[in-house]
Protein backbone atom coordinates (compact mmCIF):
# COMPACT_ATOMS: atom_id res chain seq x y z
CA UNK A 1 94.44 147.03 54.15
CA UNK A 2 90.92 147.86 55.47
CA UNK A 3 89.51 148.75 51.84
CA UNK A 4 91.46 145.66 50.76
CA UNK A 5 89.41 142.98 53.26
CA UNK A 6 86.16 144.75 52.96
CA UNK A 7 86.23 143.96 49.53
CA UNK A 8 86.18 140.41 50.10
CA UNK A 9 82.94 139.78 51.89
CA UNK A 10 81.44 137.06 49.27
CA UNK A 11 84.81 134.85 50.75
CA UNK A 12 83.50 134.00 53.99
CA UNK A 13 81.73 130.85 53.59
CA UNK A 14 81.58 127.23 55.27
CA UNK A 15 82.51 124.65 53.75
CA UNK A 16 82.83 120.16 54.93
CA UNK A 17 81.33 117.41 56.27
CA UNK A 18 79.13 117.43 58.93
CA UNK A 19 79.97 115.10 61.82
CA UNK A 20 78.29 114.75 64.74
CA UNK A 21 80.55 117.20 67.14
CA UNK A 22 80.30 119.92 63.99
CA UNK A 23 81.27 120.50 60.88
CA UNK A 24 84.91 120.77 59.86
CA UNK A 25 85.28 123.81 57.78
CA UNK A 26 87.48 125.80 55.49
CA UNK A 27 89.75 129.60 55.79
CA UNK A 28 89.48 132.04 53.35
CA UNK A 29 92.35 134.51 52.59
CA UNK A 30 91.15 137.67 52.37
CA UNK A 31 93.81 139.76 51.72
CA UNK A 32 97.90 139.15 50.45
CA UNK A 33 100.69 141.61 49.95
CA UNK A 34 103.66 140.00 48.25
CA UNK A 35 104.42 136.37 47.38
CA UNK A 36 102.89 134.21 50.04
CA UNK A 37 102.91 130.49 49.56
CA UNK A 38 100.19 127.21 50.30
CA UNK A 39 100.79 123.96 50.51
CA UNK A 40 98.01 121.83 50.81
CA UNK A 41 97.79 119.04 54.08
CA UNK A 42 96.10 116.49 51.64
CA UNK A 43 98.17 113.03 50.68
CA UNK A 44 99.28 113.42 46.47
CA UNK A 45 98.67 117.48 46.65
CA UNK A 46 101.92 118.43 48.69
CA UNK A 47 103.40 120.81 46.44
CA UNK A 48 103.35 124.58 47.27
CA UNK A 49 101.71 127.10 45.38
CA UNK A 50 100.99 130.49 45.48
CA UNK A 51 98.08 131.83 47.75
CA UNK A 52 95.06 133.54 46.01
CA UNK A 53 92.57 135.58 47.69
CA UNK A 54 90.65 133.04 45.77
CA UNK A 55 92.07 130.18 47.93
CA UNK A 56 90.44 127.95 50.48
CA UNK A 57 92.35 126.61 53.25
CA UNK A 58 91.54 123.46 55.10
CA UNK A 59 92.93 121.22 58.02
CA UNK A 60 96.81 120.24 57.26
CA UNK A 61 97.40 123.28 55.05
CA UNK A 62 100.60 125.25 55.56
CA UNK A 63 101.16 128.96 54.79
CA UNK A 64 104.22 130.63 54.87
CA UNK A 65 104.81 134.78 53.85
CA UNK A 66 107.77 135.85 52.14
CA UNK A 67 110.10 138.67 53.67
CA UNK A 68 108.16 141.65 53.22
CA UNK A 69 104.75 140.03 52.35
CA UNK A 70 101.52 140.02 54.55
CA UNK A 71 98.61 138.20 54.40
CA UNK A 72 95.20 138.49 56.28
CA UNK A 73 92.87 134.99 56.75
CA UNK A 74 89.23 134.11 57.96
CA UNK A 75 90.10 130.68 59.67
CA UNK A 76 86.42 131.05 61.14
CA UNK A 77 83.61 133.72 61.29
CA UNK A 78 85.10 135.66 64.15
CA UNK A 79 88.62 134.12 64.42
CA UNK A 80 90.84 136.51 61.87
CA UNK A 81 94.62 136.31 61.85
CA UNK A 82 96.85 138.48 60.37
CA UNK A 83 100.72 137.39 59.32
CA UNK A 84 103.83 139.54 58.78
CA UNK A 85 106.40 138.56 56.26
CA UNK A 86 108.59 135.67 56.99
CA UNK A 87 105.93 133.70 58.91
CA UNK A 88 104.90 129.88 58.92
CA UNK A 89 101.49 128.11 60.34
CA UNK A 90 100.26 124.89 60.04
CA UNK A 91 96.55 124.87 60.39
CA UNK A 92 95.27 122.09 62.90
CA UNK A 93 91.32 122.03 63.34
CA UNK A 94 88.79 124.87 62.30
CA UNK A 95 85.12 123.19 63.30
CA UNK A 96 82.10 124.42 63.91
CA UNK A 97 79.10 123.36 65.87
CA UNK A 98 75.76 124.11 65.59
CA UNK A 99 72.42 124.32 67.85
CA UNK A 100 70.43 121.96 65.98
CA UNK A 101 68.48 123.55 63.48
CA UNK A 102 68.18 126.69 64.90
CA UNK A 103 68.26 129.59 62.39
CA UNK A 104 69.10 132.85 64.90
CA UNK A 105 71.76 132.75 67.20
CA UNK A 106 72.75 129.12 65.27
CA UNK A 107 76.15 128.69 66.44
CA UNK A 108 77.34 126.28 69.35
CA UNK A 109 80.91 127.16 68.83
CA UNK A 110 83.95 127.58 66.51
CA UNK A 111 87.15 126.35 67.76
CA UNK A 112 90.57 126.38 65.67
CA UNK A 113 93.81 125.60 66.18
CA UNK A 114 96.90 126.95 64.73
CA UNK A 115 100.68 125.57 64.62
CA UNK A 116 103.30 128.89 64.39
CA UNK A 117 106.92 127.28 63.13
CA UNK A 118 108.48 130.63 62.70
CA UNK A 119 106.93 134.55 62.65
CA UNK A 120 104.56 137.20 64.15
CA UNK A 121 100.60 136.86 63.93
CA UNK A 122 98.14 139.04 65.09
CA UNK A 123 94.89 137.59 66.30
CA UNK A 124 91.38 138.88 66.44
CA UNK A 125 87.86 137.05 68.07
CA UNK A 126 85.61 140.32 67.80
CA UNK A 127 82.81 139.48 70.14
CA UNK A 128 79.95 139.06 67.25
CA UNK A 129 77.72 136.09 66.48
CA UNK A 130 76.78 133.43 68.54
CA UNK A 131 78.26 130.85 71.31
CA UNK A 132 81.92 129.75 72.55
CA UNK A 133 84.91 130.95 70.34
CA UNK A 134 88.63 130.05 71.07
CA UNK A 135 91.58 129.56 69.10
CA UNK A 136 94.65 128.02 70.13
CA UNK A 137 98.05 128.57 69.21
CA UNK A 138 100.29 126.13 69.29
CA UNK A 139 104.40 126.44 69.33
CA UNK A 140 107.43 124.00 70.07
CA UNK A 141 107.90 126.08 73.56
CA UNK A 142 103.79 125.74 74.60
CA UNK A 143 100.61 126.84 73.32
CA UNK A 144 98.90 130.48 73.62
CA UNK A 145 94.65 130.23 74.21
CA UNK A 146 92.53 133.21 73.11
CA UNK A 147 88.61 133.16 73.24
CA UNK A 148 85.92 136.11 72.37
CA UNK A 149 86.91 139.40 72.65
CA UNK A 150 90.53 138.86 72.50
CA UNK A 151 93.53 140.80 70.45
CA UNK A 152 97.14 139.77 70.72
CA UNK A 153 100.43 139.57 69.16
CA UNK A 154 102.63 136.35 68.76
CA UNK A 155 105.91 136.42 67.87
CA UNK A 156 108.25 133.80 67.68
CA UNK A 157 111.73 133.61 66.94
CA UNK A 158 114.85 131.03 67.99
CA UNK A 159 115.43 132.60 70.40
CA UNK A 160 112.10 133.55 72.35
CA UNK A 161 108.38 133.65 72.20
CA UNK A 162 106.91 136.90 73.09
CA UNK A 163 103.17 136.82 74.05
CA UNK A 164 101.56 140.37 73.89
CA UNK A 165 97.37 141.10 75.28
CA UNK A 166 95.99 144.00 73.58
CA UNK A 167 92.59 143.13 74.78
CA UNK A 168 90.74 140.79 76.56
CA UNK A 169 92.97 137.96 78.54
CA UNK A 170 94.76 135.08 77.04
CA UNK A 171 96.77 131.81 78.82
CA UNK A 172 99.71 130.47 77.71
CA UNK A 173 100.49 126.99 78.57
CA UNK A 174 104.29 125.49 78.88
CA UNK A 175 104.91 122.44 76.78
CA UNK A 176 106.75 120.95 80.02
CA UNK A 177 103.46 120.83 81.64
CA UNK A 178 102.29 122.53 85.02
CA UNK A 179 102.95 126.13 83.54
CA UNK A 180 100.15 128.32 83.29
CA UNK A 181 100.54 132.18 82.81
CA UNK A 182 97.37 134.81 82.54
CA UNK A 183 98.49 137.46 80.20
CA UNK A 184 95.63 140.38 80.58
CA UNK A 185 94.91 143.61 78.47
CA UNK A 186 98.13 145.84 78.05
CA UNK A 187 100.50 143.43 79.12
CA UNK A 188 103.06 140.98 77.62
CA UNK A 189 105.42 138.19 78.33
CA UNK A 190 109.08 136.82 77.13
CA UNK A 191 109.71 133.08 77.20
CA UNK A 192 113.34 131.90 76.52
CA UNK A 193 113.71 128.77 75.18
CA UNK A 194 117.00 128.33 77.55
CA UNK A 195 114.42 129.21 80.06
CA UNK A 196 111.50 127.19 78.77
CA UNK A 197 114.38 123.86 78.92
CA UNK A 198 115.01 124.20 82.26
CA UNK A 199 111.85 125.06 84.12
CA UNK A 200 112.86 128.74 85.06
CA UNK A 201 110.38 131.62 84.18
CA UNK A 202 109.90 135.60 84.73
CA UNK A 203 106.92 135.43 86.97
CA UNK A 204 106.06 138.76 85.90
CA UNK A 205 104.46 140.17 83.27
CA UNK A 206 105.66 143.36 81.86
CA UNK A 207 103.45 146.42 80.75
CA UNK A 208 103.24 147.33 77.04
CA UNK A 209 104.09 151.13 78.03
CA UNK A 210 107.51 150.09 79.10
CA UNK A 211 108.88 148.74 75.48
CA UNK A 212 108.99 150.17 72.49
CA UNK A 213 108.52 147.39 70.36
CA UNK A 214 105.59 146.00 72.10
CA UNK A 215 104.08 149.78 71.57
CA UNK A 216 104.78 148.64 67.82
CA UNK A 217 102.71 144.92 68.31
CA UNK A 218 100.10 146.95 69.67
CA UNK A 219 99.51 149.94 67.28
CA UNK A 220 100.10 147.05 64.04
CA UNK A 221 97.11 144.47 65.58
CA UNK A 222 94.83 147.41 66.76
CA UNK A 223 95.27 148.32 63.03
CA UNK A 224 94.80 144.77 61.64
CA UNK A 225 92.06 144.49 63.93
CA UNK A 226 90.00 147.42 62.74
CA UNK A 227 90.44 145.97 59.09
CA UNK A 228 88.90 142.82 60.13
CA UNK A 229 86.09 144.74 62.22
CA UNK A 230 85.23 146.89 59.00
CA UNK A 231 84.85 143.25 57.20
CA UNK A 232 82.54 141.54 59.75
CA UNK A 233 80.45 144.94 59.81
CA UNK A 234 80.18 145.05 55.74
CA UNK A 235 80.10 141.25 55.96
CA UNK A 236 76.94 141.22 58.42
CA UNK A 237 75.34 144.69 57.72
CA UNK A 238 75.25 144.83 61.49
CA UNK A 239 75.93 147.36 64.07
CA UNK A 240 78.75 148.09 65.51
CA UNK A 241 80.53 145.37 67.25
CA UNK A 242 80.14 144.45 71.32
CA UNK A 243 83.55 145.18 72.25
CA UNK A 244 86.31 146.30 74.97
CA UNK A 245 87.79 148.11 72.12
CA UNK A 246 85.07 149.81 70.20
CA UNK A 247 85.79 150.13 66.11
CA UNK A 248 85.90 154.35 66.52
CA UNK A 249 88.70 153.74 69.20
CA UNK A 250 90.28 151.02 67.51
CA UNK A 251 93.17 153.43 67.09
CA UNK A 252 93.96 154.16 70.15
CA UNK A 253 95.35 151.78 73.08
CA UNK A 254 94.11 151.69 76.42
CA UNK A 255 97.61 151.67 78.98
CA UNK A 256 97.23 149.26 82.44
């Protein structure tokens, strides 16, 4: 997977309209494994198609992986999501702002927004470039927040939501309203949609050592993250990334 994202550094590119709170730009895929399908957000193009690494994505888009498939996407430099098989998203906003005309350290901030119907993602914000990042994740039982330096695991079923910090801190949000959780660095969270209904949560969050498929979660996006560092690093010529997590320890996890 890491060979297979590397080799698509000429993808990453902006793309839109600039307005005057940014410019409204477009994904890139960067990598697919099996049949994994687009449809496009824009009025007279609904139809689905297959994804390409050649494909751009823009606001309105939905992609959805087969059983079995993966696929890897560039919503914004430094906001990377990676999708197992049998996974839907809706993409919602990817803008970017800029500091007037400045040419070094240009970016204001890059803000996207995701909608998962179904699936498990695995998000990265490696804590490169310039100004605020944050992407939010929005589901029918409330929406996940993750900003620079953040990895983490979503997975939703219909049954629960399971919320998983590999690194940095993330909030999740209750669609009800008044519910706000802090999910830090080796810890995740369960919420039931029987208990998301009535207004009755676990208060506590529970430790990644003590479940077996969290251990999974976090071994899969420490590996999907280290693909996506190897692509901003080939991408950028750069050193090695400012983070929590360096890339040489990428494989490794850090208990609480």
């Amino acid at each position: 997977m890491i060979q297979s994202i590397a080799a698509a550094v000429g993808l990453l590119m902006f793309n839109g309209c600039e307005k005057p709170e940014g410019r409204e730009v477009q994904g890139n895929v960067v990598f697919l494994q099996g049949t994994v399908t687009l449809e496009s957000g824009k009025e007279g193009a609904r139809y689905p198609q297959s994804a390409t690494t050649a494909s751009k994505l823009s606001v309105g888009d939905q992609l959805e992986t087969s059983p079995g498939a993966a696929a890897a996407v560039s919503l914004i430099p430094g906001i990377f999501i990676h999708m197992r098989g049998g996974t839907e998203i809706v993409i919602k906003q990817m803008r970017v702002e800029k500091q007037g005309d400045a040419m070094v350290n240009a970016i204001k901030s890059r803000l996207a927004s995701l909608r998962i119907n179904h699936g498990v993602i695995r998000v990265s914000l490696p804590n490169v470039g310039s100004g605020e990042c944050e992407l939010r994740l929005e589901t029918d039982l409330g929406t996940v927040v993750a900003q620079r330096g953040a990895l983490l695991s979503v997975r939703l079923t219909n049954e629960t939501l399971r919320v998983l910090c590999v690194d940095g801190e993330v909030q999740w949000s209750s669609a009800r309203g008044g519910r706000v959780d802090e999910i830090s660095q080796g810890y995740f969270q369960d919420y039931s949609r029987d208990d998301v209904s009535n207004g009755d949560f676990k208060r506590e969050l529970t430790p990644v050592t003590e479940d077996a498929a969290a251990q999974n979660d976090v071994a899969t996006a420490l590996e999907a993250a280290a693909a996506f560092d190897e692509f901003v690093l080939r991408l950028r010529s750069a050193p090695p990334l400012k983070s929590s997590i360096p890339i040489e320890r990428r494989g490794t996890f850090r208990p609480p």
